[in-house]
C-alpha atoms as a PDB file:
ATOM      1  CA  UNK A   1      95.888 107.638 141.494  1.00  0.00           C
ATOM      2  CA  UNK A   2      95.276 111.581 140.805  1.00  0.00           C
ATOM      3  CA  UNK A   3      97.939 113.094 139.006  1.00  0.00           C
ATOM      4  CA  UNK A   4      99.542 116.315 140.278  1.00  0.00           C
ATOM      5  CA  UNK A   5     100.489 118.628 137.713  1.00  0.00           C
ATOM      6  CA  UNK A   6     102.378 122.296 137.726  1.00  0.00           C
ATOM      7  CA  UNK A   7     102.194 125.008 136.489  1.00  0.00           C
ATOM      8  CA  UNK A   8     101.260 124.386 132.339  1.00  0.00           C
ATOM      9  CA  UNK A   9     101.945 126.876 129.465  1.00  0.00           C
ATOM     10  CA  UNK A  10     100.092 125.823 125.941  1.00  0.00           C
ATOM     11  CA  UNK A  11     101.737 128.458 123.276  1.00  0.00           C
ATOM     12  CA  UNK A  12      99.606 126.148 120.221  1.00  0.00           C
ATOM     13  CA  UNK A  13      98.392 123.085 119.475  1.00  0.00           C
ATOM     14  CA  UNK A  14      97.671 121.966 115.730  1.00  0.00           C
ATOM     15  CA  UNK A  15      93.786 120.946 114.722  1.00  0.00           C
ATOM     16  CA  UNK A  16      94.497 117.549 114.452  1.00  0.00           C
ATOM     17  CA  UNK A  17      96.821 117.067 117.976  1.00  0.00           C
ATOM     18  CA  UNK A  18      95.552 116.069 121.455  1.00  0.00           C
ATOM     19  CA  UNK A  19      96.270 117.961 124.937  1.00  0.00           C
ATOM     20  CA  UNK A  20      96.174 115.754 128.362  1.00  0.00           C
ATOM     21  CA  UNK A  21      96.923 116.336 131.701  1.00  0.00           C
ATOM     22  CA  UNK A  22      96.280 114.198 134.426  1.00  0.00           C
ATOM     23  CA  UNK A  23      95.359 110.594 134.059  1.00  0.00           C
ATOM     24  CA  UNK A  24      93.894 108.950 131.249  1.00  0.00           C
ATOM     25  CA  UNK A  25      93.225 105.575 129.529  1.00  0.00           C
ATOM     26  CA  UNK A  26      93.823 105.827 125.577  1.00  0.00           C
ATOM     27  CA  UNK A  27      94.325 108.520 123.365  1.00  0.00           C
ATOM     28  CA  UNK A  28      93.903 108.533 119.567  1.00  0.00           C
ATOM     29  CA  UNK A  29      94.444 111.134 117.508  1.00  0.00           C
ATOM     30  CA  UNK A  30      93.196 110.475 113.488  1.00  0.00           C
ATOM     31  CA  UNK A  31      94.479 112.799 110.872  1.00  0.00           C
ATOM     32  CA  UNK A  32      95.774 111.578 107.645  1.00  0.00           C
ATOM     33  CA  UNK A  33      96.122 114.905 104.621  1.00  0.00           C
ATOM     34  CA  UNK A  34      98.042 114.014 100.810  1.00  0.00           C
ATOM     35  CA  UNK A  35     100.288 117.273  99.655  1.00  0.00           C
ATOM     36  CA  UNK A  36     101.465 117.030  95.820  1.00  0.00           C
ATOM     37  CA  UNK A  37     104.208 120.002  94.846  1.00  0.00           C
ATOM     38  CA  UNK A  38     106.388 120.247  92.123  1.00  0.00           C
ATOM     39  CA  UNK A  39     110.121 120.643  92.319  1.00  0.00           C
ATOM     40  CA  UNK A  40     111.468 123.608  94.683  1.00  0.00           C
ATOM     41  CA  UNK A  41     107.856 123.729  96.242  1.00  0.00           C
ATOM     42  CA  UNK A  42     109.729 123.365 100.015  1.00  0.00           C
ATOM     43  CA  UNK A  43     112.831 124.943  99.827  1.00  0.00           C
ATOM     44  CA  UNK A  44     113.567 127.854 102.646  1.00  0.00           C
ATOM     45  CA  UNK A  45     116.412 130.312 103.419  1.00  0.00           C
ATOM     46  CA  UNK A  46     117.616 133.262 102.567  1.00  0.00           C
ATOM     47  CA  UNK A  47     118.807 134.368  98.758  1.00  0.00           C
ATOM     48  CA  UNK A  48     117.705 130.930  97.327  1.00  0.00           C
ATOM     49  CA  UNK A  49     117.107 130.879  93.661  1.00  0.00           C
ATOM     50  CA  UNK A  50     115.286 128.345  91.620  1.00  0.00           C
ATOM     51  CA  UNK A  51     115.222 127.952  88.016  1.00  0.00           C
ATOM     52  CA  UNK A  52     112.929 124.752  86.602  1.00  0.00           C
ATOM     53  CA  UNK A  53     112.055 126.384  83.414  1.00  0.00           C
ATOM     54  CA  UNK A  54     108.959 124.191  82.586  1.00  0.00           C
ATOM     55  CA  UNK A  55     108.374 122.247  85.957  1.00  0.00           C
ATOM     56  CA  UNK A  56     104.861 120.697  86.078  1.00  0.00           C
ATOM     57  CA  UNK A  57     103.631 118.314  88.718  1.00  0.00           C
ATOM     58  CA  UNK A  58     101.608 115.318  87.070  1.00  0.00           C
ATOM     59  CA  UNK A  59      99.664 113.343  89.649  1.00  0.00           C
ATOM     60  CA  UNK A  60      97.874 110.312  89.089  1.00  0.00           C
ATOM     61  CA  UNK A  61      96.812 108.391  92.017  1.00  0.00           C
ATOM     62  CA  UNK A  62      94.850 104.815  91.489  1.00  0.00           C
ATOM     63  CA  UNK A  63      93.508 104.020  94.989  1.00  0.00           C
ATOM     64  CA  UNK A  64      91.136 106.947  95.898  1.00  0.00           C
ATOM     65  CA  UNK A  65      92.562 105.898  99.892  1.00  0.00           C
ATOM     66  CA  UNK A  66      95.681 106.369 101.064  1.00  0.00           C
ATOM     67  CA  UNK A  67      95.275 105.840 104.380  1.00  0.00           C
ATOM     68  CA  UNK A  68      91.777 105.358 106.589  1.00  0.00           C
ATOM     69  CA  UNK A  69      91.221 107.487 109.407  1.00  0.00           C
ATOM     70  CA  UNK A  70      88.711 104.320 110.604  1.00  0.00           C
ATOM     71  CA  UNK A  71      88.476 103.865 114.260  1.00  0.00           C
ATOM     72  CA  UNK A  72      90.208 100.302 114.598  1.00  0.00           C
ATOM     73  CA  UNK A  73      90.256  99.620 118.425  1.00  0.00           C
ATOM     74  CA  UNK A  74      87.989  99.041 121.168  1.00  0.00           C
ATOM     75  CA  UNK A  75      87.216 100.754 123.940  1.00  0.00           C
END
C-alpha cells in the first residue's frame, strides 16, 4: 500500500544517517568511528575551568577492530 505523506521539513541529517519516506523493506545504516580524549576533553558551559596540570591520554588498543561495519544480512 502507497504511503501518504505531508508536508516534510529536513533541517540536517548526519553522513552516516538514513532519510525514508514512504514504504520500504529494510534499512541499514553502518557507521562505527573510535574517539580517545584526555580528561576535561567534553566538558561544556559557561565559566568552566579545568586544571589537570600534566594530563596525557595513553592509548593502547590490541585488536586493530572494534567493531565491523560488515554487511551481515540478506536481502
Amino acid at each position: 500500500m502507497p504511503a501518504q505523506v505531508g508536508a516534510v521539513k529536513v533541517v540536517n541529517i548526519s553522513g552516516s544517517a538514513i532519510f525514508n519516506i514512504g514504504d520500504v523493506y529494510a534499512m541499514a545504516p553502518q557507521s562505527s568511528a573510535k574517539t580517545f580524549a584526555g580528561g576535561g576533553s567534553f566538558n561544556t558551559g559557561d565559566g568552566i575551568q579545568i586544571d589537570l596540570s600534566q594530563s596525557t591520554t595513553t592509548v593502547y588498543d590490541q585488536d586493530v577492530v572494534d567493531q565491523s561495519t560488515i554487511e551481515d544480512f540478506e536481502q
